[in-house]
Protein backbone atom coordinates (compact mmCIF):
# COMPACT_ATOMS: atom_id res chain seq x y z
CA UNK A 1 -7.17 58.87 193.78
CA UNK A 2 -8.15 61.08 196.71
CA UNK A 3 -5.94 62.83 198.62
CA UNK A 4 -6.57 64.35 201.96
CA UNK A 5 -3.81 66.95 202.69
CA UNK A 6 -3.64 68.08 206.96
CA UNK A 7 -3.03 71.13 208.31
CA UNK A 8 -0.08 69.95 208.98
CA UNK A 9 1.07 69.06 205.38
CA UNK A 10 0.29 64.79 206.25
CA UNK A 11 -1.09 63.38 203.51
CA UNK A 12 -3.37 60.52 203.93
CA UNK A 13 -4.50 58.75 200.91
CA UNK A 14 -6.46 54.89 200.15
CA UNK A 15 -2.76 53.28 198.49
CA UNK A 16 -3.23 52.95 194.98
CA UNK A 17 -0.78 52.82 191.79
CA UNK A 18 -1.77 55.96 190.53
CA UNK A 19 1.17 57.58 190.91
CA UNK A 20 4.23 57.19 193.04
CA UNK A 21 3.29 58.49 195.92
CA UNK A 22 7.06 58.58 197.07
CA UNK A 23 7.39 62.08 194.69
CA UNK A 24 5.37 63.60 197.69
CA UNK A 25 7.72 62.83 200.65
CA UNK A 26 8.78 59.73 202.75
CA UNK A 27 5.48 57.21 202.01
CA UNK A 28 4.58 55.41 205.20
CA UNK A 29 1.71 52.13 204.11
CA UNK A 30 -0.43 51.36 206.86
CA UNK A 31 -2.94 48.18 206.28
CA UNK A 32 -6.30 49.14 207.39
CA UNK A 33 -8.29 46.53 205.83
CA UNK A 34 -8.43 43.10 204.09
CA UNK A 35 -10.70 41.15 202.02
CA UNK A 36 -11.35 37.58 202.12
CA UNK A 37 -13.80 34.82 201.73
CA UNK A 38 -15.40 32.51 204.27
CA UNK A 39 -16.15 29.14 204.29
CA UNK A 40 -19.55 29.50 202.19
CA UNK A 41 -17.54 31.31 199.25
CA UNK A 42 -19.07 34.39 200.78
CA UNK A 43 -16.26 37.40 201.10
CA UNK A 44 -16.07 39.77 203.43
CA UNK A 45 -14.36 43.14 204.29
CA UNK A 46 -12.81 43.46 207.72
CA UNK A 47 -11.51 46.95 208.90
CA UNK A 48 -9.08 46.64 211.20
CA UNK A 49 -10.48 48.31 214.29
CA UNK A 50 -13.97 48.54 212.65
CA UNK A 51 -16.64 46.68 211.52
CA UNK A 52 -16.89 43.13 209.35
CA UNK A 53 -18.56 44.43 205.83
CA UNK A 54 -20.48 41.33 204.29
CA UNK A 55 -21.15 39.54 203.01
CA UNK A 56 -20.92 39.35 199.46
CA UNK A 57 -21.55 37.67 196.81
CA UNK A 58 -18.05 38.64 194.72
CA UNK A 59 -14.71 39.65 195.55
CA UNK A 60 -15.17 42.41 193.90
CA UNK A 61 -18.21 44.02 195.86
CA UNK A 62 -16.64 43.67 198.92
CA UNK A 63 -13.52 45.64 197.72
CA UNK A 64 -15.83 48.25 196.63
CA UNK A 65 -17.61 48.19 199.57
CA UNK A 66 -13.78 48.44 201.58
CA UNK A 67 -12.90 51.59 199.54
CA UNK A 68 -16.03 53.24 200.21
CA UNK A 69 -16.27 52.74 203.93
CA UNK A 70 -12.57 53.38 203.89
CA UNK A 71 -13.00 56.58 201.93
CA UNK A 72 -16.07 57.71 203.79
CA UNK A 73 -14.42 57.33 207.49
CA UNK A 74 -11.18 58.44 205.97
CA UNK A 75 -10.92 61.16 203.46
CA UNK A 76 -14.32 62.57 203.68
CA UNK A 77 -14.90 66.05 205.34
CA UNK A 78 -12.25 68.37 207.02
CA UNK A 79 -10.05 68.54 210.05
């Protein structure tokens, strides 16, 4: 798990059940994503204000595909 700590002492993290995030302060869960397949039994990833990721072949390569834009446009670099 990657967490991005702000300036400001915000955390902002991809939710996962590594730990309980709720030991760090008040947790507020934002969806930013979701997964699913289309009529062909192709899946895709759709960020929510950003782009349809697809498609794929298995569920599973679209998540990754969801945590690694997610991460990228996300956690990656400084404020």
């Amino acid at each position: 798990m990657e967490l991005r700590i702000h300036p400001d002492g915000q955390i902002t993290t991809l939710y996962d059940e590594t730990f309980d995030l709720a030991t760090l302060g008040t947790v507020t869960i934002t969806r930013a994503s979701h997964v699913e397949p289309d009529a062909h039994g192709d899946w895709w990833a759709q960020i929510i204000g950003g782009p349809r990721l697809g498609p794929y072949p298995r569920r599973s390569a679209a998540l990754a595909a969801e945590i690694a834009w997610l991460t990228q446009q996300h956690l990656s670099g400084c404020d």
